[in-house]
C-alpha atoms as a PDB file:
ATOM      1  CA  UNK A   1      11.136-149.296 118.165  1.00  0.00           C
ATOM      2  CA  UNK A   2      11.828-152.987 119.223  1.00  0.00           C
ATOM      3  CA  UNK A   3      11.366-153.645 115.428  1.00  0.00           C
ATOM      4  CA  UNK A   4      13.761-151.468 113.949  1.00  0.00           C
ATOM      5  CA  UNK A   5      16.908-153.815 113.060  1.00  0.00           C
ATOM      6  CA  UNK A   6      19.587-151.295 113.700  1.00  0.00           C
ATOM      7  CA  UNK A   7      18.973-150.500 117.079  1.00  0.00           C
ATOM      8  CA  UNK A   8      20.978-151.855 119.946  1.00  0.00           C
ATOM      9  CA  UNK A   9      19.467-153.079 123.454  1.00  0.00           C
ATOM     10  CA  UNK A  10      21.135-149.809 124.726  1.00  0.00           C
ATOM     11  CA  UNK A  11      19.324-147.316 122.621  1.00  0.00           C
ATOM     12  CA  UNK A  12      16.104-149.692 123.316  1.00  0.00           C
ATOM     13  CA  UNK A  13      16.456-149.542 127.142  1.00  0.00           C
ATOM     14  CA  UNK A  14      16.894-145.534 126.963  1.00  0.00           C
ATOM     15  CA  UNK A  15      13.540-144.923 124.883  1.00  0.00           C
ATOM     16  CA  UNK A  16      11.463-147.731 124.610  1.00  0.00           C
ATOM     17  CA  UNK A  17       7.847-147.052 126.820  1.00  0.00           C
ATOM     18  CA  UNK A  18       9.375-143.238 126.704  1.00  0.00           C
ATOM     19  CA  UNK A  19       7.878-142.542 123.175  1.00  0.00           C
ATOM     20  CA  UNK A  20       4.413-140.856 122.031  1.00  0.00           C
ATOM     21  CA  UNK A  21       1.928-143.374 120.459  1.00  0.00           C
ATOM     22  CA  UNK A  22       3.665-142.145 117.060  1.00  0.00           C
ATOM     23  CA  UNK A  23       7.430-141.586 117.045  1.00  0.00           C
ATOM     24  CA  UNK A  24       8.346-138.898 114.824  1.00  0.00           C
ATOM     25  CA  UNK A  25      10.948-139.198 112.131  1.00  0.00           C
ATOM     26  CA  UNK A  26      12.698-136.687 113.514  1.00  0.00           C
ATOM     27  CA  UNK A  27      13.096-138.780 117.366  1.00  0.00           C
ATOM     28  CA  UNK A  28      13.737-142.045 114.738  1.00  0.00           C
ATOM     29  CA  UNK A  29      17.173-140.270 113.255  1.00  0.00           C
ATOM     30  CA  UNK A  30      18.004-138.737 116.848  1.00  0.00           C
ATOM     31  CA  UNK A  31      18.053-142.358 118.528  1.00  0.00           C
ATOM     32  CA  UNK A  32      19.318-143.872 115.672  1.00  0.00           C
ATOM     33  CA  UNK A  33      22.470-141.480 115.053  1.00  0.00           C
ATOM     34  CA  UNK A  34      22.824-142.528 119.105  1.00  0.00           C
ATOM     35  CA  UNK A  35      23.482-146.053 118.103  1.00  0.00           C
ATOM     36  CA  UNK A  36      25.715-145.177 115.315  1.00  0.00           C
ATOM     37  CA  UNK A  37      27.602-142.745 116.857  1.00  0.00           C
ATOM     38  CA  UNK A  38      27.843-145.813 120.320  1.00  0.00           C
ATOM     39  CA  UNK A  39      29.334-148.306 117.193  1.00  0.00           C
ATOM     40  CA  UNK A  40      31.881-145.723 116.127  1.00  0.00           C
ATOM     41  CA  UNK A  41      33.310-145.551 119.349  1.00  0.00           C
ATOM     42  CA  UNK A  42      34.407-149.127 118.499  1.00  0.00           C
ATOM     43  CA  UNK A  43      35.727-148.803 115.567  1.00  0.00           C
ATOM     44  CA  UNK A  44      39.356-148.452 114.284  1.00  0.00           C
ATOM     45  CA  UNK A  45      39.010-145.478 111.922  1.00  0.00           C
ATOM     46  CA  UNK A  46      42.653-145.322 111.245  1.00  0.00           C
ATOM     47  CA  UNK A  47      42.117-148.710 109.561  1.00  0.00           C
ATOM     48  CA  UNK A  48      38.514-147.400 108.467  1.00  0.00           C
ATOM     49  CA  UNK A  49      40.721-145.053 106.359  1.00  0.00           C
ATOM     50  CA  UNK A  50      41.883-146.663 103.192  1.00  0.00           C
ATOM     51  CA  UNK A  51      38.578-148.776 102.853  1.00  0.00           C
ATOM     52  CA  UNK A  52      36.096-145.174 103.083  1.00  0.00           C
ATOM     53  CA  UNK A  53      38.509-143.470 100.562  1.00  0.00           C
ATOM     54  CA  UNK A  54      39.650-141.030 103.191  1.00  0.00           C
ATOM     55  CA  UNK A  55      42.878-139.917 105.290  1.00  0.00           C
ATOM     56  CA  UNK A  56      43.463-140.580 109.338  1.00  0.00           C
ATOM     57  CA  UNK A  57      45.477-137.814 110.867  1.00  0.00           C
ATOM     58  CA  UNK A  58      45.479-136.383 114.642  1.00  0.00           C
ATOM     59  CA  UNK A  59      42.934-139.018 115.856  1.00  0.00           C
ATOM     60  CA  UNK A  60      40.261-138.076 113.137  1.00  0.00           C
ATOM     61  CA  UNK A  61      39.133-138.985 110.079  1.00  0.00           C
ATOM     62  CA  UNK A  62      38.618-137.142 106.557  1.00  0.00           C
ATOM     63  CA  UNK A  63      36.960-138.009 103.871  1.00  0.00           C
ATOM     64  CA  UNK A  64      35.469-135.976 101.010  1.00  0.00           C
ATOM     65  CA  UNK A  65      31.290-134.825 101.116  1.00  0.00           C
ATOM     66  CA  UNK A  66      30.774-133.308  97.133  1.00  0.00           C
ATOM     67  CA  UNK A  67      34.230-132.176  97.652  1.00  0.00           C
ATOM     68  CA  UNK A  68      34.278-130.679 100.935  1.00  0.00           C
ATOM     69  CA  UNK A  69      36.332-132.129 104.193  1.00  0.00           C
ATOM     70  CA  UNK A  70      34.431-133.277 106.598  1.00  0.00           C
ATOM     71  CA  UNK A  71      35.533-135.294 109.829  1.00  0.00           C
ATOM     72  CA  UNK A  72      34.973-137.086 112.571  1.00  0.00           C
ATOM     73  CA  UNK A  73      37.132-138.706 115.963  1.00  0.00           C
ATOM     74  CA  UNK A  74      36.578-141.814 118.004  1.00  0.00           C
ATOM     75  CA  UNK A  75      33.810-140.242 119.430  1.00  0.00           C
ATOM     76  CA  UNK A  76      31.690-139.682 116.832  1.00  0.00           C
ATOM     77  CA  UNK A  77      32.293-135.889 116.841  1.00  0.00           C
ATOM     78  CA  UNK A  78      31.887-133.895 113.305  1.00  0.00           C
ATOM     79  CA  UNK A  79      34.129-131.384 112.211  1.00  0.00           C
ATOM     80  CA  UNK A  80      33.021-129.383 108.710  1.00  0.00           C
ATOM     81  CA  UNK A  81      32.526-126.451 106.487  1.00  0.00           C
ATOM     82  CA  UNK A  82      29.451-127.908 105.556  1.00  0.00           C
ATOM     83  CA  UNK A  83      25.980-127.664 107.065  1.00  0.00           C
ATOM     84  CA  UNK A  84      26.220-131.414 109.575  1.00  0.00           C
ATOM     85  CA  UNK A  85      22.648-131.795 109.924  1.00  0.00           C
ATOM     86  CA  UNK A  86      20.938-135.308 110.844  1.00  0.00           C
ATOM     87  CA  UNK A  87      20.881-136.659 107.476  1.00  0.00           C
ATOM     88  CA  UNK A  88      24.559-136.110 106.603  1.00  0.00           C
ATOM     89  CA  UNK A  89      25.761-137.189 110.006  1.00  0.00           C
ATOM     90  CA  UNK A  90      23.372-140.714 109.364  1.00  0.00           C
ATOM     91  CA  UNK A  91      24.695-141.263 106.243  1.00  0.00           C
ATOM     92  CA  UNK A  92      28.254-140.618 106.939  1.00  0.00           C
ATOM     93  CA  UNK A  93      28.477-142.627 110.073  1.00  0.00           C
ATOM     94  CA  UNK A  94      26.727-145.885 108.429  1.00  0.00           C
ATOM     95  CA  UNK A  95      28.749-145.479 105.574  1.00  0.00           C
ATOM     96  CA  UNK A  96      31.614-145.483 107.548  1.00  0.00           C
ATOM     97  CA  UNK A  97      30.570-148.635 109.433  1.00  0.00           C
ATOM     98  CA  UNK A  98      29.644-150.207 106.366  1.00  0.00           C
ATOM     99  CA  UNK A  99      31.797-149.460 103.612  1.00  0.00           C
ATOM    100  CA  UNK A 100      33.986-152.410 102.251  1.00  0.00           C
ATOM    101  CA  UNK A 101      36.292-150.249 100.128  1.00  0.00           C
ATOM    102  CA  UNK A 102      35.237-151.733  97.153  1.00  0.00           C
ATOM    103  CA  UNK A 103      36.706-150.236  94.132  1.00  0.00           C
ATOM    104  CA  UNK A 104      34.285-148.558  92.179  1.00  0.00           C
ATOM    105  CA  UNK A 105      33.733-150.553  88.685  1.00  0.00           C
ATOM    106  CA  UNK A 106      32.558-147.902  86.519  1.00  0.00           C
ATOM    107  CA  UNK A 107      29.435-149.778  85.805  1.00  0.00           C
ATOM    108  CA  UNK A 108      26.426-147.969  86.569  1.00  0.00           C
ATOM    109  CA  UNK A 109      23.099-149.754  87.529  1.00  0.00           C
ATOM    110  CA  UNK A 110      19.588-148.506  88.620  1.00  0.00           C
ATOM    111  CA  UNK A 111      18.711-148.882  92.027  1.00  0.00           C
ATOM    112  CA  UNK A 112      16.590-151.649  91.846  1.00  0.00           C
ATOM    113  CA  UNK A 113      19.702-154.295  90.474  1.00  0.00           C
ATOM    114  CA  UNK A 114      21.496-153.072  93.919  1.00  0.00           C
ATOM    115  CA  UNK A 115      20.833-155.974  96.444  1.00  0.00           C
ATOM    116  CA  UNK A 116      17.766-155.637  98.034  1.00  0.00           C
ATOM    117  CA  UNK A 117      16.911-152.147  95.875  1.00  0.00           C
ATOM    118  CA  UNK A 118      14.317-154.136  93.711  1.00  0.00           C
ATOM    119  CA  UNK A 119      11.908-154.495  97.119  1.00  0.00           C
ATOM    120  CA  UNK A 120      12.131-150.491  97.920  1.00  0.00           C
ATOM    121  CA  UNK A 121      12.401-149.393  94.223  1.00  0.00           C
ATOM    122  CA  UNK A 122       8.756-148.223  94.384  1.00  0.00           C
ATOM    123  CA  UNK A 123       9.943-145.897  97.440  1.00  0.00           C
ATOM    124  CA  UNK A 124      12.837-144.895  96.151  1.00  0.00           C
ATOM    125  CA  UNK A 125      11.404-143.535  92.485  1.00  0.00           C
ATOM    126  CA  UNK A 126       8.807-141.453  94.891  1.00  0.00           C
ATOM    127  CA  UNK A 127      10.957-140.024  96.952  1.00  0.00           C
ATOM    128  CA  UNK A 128      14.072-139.563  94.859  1.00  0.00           C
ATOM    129  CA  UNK A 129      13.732-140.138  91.094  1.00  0.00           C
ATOM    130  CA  UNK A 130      10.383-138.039  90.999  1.00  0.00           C
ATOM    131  CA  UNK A 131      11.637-135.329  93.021  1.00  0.00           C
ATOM    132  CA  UNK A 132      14.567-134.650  91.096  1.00  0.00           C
ATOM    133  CA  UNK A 133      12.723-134.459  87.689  1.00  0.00           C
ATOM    134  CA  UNK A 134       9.967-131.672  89.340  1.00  0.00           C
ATOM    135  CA  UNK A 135      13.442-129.441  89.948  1.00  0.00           C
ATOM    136  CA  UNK A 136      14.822-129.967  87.201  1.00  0.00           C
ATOM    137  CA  UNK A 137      11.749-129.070  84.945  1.00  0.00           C
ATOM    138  CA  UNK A 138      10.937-126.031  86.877  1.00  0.00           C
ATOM    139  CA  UNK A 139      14.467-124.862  87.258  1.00  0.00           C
ATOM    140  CA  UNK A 140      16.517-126.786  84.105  1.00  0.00           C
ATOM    141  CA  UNK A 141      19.517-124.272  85.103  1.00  0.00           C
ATOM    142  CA  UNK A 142      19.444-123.788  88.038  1.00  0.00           C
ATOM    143  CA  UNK A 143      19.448-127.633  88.426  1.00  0.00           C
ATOM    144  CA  UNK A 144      22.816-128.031  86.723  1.00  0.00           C
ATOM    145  CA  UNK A 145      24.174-125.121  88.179  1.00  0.00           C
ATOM    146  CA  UNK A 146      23.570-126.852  91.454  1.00  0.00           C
ATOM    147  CA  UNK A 147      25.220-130.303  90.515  1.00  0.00           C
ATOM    148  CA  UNK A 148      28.138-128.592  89.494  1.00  0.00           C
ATOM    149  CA  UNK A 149      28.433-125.960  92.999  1.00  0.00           C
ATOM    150  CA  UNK A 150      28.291-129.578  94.599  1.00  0.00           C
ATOM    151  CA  UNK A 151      31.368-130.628  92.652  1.00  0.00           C
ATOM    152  CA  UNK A 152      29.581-132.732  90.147  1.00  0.00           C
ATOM    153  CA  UNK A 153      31.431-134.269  86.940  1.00  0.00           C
ATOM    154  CA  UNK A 154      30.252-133.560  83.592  1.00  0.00           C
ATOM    155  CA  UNK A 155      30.440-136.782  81.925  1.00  0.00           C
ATOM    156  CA  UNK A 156      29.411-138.202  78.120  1.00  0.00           C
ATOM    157  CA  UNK A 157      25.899-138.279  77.518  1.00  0.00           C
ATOM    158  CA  UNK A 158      24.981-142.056  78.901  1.00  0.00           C
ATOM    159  CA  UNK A 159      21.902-143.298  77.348  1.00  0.00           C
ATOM    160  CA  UNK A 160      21.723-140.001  74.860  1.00  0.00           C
ATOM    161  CA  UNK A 161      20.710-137.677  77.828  1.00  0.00           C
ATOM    162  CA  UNK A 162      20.605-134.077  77.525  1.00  0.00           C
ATOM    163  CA  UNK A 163      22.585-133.754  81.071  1.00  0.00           C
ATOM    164  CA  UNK A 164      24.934-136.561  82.457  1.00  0.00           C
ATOM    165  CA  UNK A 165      26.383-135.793  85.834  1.00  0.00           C
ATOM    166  CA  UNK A 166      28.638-137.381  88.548  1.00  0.00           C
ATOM    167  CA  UNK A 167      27.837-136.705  92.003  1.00  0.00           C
ATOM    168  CA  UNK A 168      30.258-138.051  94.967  1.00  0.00           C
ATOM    169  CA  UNK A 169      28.724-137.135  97.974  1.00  0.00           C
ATOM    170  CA  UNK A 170      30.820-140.118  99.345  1.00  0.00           C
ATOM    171  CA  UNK A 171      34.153-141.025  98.276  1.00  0.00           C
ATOM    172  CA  UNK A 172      33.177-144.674  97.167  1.00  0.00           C
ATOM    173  CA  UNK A 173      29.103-143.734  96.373  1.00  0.00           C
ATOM    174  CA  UNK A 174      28.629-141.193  93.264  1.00  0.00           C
ATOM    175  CA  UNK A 175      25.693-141.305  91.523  1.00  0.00           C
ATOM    176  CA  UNK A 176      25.305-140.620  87.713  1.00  0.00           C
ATOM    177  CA  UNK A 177      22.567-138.268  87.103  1.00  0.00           C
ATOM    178  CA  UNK A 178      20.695-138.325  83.618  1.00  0.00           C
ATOM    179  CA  UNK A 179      18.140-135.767  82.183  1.00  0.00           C
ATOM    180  CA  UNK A 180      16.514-135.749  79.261  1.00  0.00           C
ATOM    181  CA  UNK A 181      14.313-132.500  78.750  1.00  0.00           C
ATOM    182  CA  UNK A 182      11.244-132.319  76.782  1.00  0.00           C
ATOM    183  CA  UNK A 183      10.899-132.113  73.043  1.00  0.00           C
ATOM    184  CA  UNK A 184       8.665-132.083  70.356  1.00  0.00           C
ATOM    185  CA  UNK A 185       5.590-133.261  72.747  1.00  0.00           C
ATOM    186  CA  UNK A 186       7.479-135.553  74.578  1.00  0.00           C
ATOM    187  CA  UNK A 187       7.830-135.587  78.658  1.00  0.00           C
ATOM    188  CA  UNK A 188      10.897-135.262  80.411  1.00  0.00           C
ATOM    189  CA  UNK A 189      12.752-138.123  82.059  1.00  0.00           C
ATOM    190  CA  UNK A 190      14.701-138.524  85.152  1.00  0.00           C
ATOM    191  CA  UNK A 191      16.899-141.302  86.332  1.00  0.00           C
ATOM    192  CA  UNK A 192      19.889-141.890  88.538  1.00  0.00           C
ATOM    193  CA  UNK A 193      22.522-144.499  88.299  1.00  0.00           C
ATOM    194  CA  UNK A 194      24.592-145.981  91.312  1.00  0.00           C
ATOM    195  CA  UNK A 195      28.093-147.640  90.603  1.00  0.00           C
ATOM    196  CA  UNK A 196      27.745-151.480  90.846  1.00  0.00           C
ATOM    197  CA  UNK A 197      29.744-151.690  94.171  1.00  0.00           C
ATOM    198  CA  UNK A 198      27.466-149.048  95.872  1.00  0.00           C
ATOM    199  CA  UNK A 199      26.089-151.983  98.028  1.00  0.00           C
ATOM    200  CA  UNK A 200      28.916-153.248  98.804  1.00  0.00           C
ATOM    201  CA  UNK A 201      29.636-150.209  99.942  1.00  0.00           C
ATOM    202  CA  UNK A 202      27.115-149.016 101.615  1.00  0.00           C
ATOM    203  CA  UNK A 203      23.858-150.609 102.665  1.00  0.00           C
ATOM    204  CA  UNK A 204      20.723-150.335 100.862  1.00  0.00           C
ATOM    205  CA  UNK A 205      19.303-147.870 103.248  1.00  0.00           C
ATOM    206  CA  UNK A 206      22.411-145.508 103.447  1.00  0.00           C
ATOM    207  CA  UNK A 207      21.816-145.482  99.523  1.00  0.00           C
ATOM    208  CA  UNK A 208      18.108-144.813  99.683  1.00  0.00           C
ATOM    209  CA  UNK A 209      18.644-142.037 102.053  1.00  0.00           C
ATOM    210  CA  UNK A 210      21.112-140.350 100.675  1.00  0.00           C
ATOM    211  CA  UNK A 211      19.779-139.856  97.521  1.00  0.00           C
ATOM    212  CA  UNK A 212      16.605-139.131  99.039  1.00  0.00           C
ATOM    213  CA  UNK A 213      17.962-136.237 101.111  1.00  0.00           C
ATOM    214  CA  UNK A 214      20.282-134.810  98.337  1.00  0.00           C
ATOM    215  CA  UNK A 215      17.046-134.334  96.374  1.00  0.00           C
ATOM    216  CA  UNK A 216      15.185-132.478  99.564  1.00  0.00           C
ATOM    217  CA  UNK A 217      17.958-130.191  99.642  1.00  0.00           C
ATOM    218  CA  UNK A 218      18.088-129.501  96.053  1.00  0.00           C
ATOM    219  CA  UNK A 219      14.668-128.945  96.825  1.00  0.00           C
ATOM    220  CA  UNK A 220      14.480-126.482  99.128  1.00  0.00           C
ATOM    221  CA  UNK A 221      17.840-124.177  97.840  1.00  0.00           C
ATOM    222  CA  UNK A 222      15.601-124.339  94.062  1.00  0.00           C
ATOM    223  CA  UNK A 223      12.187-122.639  96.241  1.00  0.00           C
ATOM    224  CA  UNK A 224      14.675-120.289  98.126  1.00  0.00           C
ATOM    225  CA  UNK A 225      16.822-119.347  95.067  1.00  0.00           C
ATOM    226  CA  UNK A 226      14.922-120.360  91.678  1.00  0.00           C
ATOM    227  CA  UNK A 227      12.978-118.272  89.026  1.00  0.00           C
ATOM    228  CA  UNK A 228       9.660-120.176  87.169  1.00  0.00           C
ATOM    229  CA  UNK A 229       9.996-119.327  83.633  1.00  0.00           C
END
Protein backbone atom coordinates (compact mmCIF):
# COMPACT_ATOMS: atom_id res chain seq x y z
CA UNK A 1 0.00 0.00 0.00
CA UNK A 2 2.92 2.43 0.88
CA UNK A 3 3.45 2.41 -2.96
CA UNK A 4 0.27 3.41 -4.21
CA UNK A 5 0.66 7.32 -5.08
CA UNK A 6 -2.81 8.37 -4.18
CA UNK A 7 -2.95 7.40 -0.79
CA UNK A 8 -2.57 9.78 2.09
CA UNK A 9 -0.51 9.04 5.45
CA UNK A 10 -4.08 8.83 6.97
CA UNK A 11 -5.48 6.04 4.93
CA UNK A 12 -1.77 4.44 5.34
CA UNK A 13 -1.80 4.62 9.18
CA UNK A 14 -5.50 2.99 9.25
CA UNK A 15 -4.50 -0.19 7.05
CA UNK A 16 -1.06 -0.58 6.53
CA UNK A 17 0.32 -4.08 8.61
CA UNK A 18 -3.75 -4.66 8.77
CA UNK A 19 -3.85 -6.26 5.22
CA UNK A 20 -3.66 -10.09 4.01
CA UNK A 21 -0.36 -10.96 2.19
CA UNK A 22 -2.53 -10.03 -1.05
CA UNK A 23 -4.89 -7.06 -0.86
CA UNK A 24 -7.83 -7.58 -2.88
CA UNK A 25 -9.06 -5.15 -5.47
CA UNK A 26 -12.00 -4.91 -3.87
CA UNK A 27 -10.12 -3.56 -0.12
CA UNK A 28 -7.80 -1.34 -2.90
CA UNK A 29 -11.16 0.76 -4.12
CA UNK A 30 -12.64 0.67 -0.41
CA UNK A 31 -9.42 2.51 1.06
CA UNK A 32 -8.94 4.39 -1.81
CA UNK A 33 -12.63 5.93 -2.15
CA UNK A 34 -11.61 6.71 1.85
CA UNK A 35 -8.96 9.06 0.68
CA UNK A 36 -11.03 10.59 -1.95
CA UNK A 37 -13.97 10.99 -0.19
CA UNK A 38 -11.19 12.69 3.11
CA UNK A 39 -10.00 15.27 -0.08
CA UNK A 40 -13.58 16.19 -0.88
CA UNK A 41 -14.21 17.30 2.41
CA UNK A 42 -11.73 20.05 1.41
CA UNK A 43 -12.88 21.07 -1.43
CA UNK A 44 -15.08 24.05 -2.53
CA UNK A 45 -17.65 22.29 -4.74
CA UNK A 46 -19.65 25.37 -5.24
CA UNK A 47 -16.57 26.62 -7.13
CA UNK A 48 -15.98 22.86 -8.31
CA UNK A 49 -19.26 23.62 -10.18
CA UNK A 50 -18.67 25.47 -13.38
CA UNK A 51 -15.22 23.67 -13.98
CA UNK A 52 -17.08 19.72 -13.67
CA UNK A 53 -19.94 20.98 -15.98
CA UNK A 54 -22.43 20.72 -13.17
CA UNK A 55 -24.85 22.93 -10.86
CA UNK A 56 -24.28 23.72 -6.84
CA UNK A 57 -27.57 24.06 -5.07
CA UNK A 58 -28.54 23.30 -1.22
CA UNK A 59 -24.90 22.40 -0.27
CA UNK A 60 -24.58 19.65 -3.06
CA UNK A 61 -23.45 19.16 -6.21
CA UNK A 62 -25.03 17.84 -9.64
CA UNK A 63 -23.65 16.87 -12.45
CA UNK A 64 -24.86 14.59 -15.26
CA UNK A 65 -23.76 10.40 -15.28
CA UNK A 66 -25.10 9.24 -19.19
CA UNK A 67 -27.76 11.66 -18.45
CA UNK A 68 -28.85 10.91 -15.09
CA UNK A 69 -28.39 13.38 -11.83
CA UNK A 70 -26.28 12.28 -9.58
CA UNK A 71 -24.86 14.20 -6.42
CA UNK A 72 -22.83 14.58 -3.81
CA UNK A 73 -22.27 17.22 -0.42
CA UNK A 74 -19.17 18.27 1.42
CA UNK A 75 -19.04 15.07 2.80
CA UNK A 76 -18.65 12.99 0.15
CA UNK A 77 -22.23 11.61 0.39
CA UNK A 78 -24.00 10.30 -3.04
CA UNK A 79 -27.36 11.00 -3.89
CA UNK A 80 -28.79 9.08 -7.32
CA UNK A 81 -31.23 7.21 -9.40
CA UNK A 82 -28.51 5.29 -10.55
CA UNK A 83 -26.88 2.15 -9.19
CA UNK A 84 -23.58 4.20 -6.89
CA UNK A 85 -21.44 1.30 -6.72
CA UNK A 86 -17.49 1.57 -6.08
CA UNK A 87 -16.53 2.23 -9.51
CA UNK A 88 -18.91 5.15 -10.19
CA UNK A 89 -18.33 6.69 -6.80
CA UNK A 90 -14.14 6.40 -7.74
CA UNK A 91 -14.55 7.85 -10.82
CA UNK A 92 -16.83 10.60 -9.93
CA UNK A 93 -14.99 11.76 -6.91
CA UNK A 94 -11.41 11.90 -8.81
CA UNK A 95 -12.98 13.48 -11.54
CA UNK A 96 -14.26 15.94 -9.44
CA UNK A 97 -10.89 16.59 -7.78
CA UNK A 98 -9.28 16.62 -10.97
CA UNK A 99 -11.20 18.14 -13.58
CA UNK A 100 -9.84 21.53 -15.00
CA UNK A 101 -13.01 22.47 -16.89
CA UNK A 102 -11.41 22.33 -19.99
CA UNK A 103 -13.65 22.89 -22.85
CA UNK A 104 -14.03 19.98 -24.81
CA UNK A 105 -12.28 20.54 -28.44
CA UNK A 106 -14.14 18.22 -30.50
CA UNK A 107 -11.01 16.47 -31.46
CA UNK A 108 -11.02 12.95 -30.74
CA UNK A 109 -7.74 10.95 -30.03
CA UNK A 110 -6.99 7.27 -29.04
CA UNK A 111 -5.99 6.66 -25.70
CA UNK A 112 -2.56 6.22 -26.13
CA UNK A 113 -1.92 10.25 -27.50
CA UNK A 114 -3.63 11.15 -23.92
CA UNK A 115 -0.61 12.00 -21.59
CA UNK A 116 0.74 9.16 -20.13
CA UNK A 117 -2.00 6.69 -22.13
CA UNK A 118 0.86 5.47 -24.51
CA UNK A 119 2.61 3.52 -21.24
CA UNK A 120 -0.90 1.70 -20.21
CA UNK A 121 -2.25 1.43 -23.83
CA UNK A 122 -1.43 -2.31 -23.77
CA UNK A 123 -3.81 -2.49 -20.54
CA UNK A 124 -6.21 -0.47 -21.64
CA UNK A 125 -6.93 -2.34 -25.28
CA UNK A 126 -7.26 -5.66 -22.89
CA UNK A 127 -9.42 -4.54 -20.65
CA UNK A 128 -11.52 -2.05 -22.57
CA UNK A 129 -11.13 -2.01 -26.37
CA UNK A 130 -11.27 -5.96 -26.51
CA UNK A 131 -14.10 -6.26 -24.28
CA UNK A 132 -16.28 -4.04 -26.03
CA UNK A 133 -15.77 -5.69 -29.50
CA UNK A 134 -16.68 -9.49 -27.83
CA UNK A 135 -20.30 -7.61 -26.94
CA UNK A 136 -20.73 -6.12 -29.64
CA UNK A 137 -20.13 -9.20 -31.99
CA UNK A 138 -22.22 -11.45 -29.93
CA UNK A 139 -24.96 -8.98 -29.32
CA UNK A 140 -24.54 -6.21 -32.48
CA UNK A 141 -28.14 -4.88 -31.21
CA UNK A 142 -28.32 -5.22 -28.26
CA UNK A 143 -24.97 -3.30 -28.08
CA UNK A 144 -26.43 -0.16 -29.65
CA UNK A 145 -29.51 -0.46 -27.97
CA UNK A 146 -27.48 -0.16 -24.83
CA UNK A 147 -25.39 3.01 -25.88
CA UNK A 148 -28.40 4.69 -26.67
CA UNK A 149 -30.57 3.59 -23.01
CA UNK A 150 -27.26 5.26 -21.63
CA UNK A 151 -28.03 8.47 -23.48
CA UNK A 152 -25.50 8.01 -26.18
CA UNK A 153 -25.32 10.41 -29.38
CA UNK A 154 -25.58 9.08 -32.73
CA UNK A 155 -23.01 10.88 -34.57
CA UNK A 156 -21.54 10.74 -38.49
CA UNK A 157 -19.76 7.75 -39.25
CA UNK A 158 -15.95 8.83 -38.13
CA UNK A 159 -13.45 6.81 -39.89
CA UNK A 160 -16.38 5.03 -42.19
CA UNK A 161 -17.67 2.95 -39.15
CA UNK A 162 -20.75 1.06 -39.26
CA UNK A 163 -21.77 2.57 -35.61
CA UNK A 164 -20.42 5.99 -34.28
CA UNK A 165 -21.56 6.82 -30.80
CA UNK A 166 -21.12 9.54 -28.08
CA UNK A 167 -21.06 8.46 -24.63
CA UNK A 168 -20.90 11.20 -21.64
CA UNK A 169 -20.71 9.37 -18.66
CA UNK A 170 -19.08 12.67 -17.36
CA UNK A 171 -20.04 16.02 -18.32
CA UNK A 172 -16.48 17.01 -19.68
CA UNK A 173 -15.31 13.03 -20.60
CA UNK A 174 -17.49 11.38 -23.58
CA UNK A 175 -16.05 8.92 -25.46
CA UNK A 176 -16.72 8.28 -29.24
CA UNK A 177 -17.43 4.74 -29.85
CA UNK A 178 -16.70 3.19 -33.41
CA UNK A 179 -17.73 -0.28 -34.82
CA UNK A 180 -17.14 -1.66 -37.81
CA UNK A 181 -18.89 -5.19 -38.24
CA UNK A 182 -17.65 -7.91 -40.33
CA UNK A 183 -17.93 -8.27 -44.06
CA UNK A 184 -17.03 -10.18 -46.85
CA UNK A 185 -14.31 -12.28 -44.67
CA UNK A 186 -13.14 -9.52 -42.88
CA UNK A 187 -12.99 -9.25 -38.80
CA UNK A 188 -14.68 -6.78 -36.89
CA UNK A 189 -13.02 -3.76 -35.32
CA UNK A 190 -13.42 -1.91 -32.17
CA UNK A 191 -12.04 1.37 -31.04
CA UNK A 192 -12.87 4.22 -28.74
CA UNK A 193 -11.94 7.81 -29.00
CA UNK A 194 -11.48 10.31 -25.98
CA UNK A 195 -11.84 14.18 -26.62
CA UNK A 196 -8.34 15.80 -26.61
CA UNK A 197 -8.92 17.59 -23.21
CA UNK A 198 -9.94 14.28 -21.47
CA UNK A 199 -6.57 14.53 -19.55
CA UNK A 200 -6.83 17.60 -18.71
CA UNK A 201 -9.73 16.69 -17.38
CA UNK A 202 -9.39 13.89 -15.76
CA UNK A 203 -6.31 11.85 -14.95
CA UNK A 204 -5.11 9.03 -16.88
CA UNK A 205 -6.36 6.53 -14.42
CA UNK A 206 -9.94 8.04 -13.95
CA UNK A 207 -9.94 7.56 -17.89
CA UNK A 208 -8.66 4.01 -17.87
CA UNK A 209 -11.16 3.06 -15.32
CA UNK A 210 -13.94 4.36 -16.49
CA UNK A 211 -13.93 3.00 -19.67
CA UNK A 212 -12.87 -0.13 -18.26
CA UNK A 213 -15.89 -0.43 -15.97
CA UNK A 214 -18.48 0.90 -18.55
CA UNK A 215 -17.42 -2.12 -20.64
CA UNK A 216 -17.87 -4.69 -17.44
CA UNK A 217 -21.22 -3.44 -17.10
CA UNK A 218 -22.13 -3.63 -20.64
CA UNK A 219 -20.85 -6.88 -20.00
CA UNK A 220 -22.72 -8.30 -17.57
CA UNK A 221 -26.48 -6.53 -18.57
CA UNK A 222 -25.49 -8.34 -22.45
CA UNK A 223 -25.11 -12.18 -20.34
CA UNK A 224 -28.24 -11.22 -18.22
CA UNK A 225 -30.34 -9.80 -21.12
CA UNK A 226 -28.76 -10.90 -24.64
CA UNK A 227 -29.78 -13.59 -27.26
CA UNK A 228 -26.62 -15.49 -29.37
CA UNK A 229 -27.77 -15.58 -32.84
Amino acid sequence: MNQCPVLSREVLERYQGKQKKKMTIEAYRESLLVDLKNKINSCDLESAAQRVGGIFSKGKLTIRIFGKLFSMDSSGNMFSDIHTNPWVAESVTGYVLHCKGVPLTGKWVPFRELEGGREMNGLFVQRSEKAFKQIADRYTNLFEDLILIFNGKKVKNHYESDISLVLYPLPKLPMLICYWKPEDGMESDFHLFFDSSADMNATIHIVYELAAGIAVMFDKISMKHGIVP
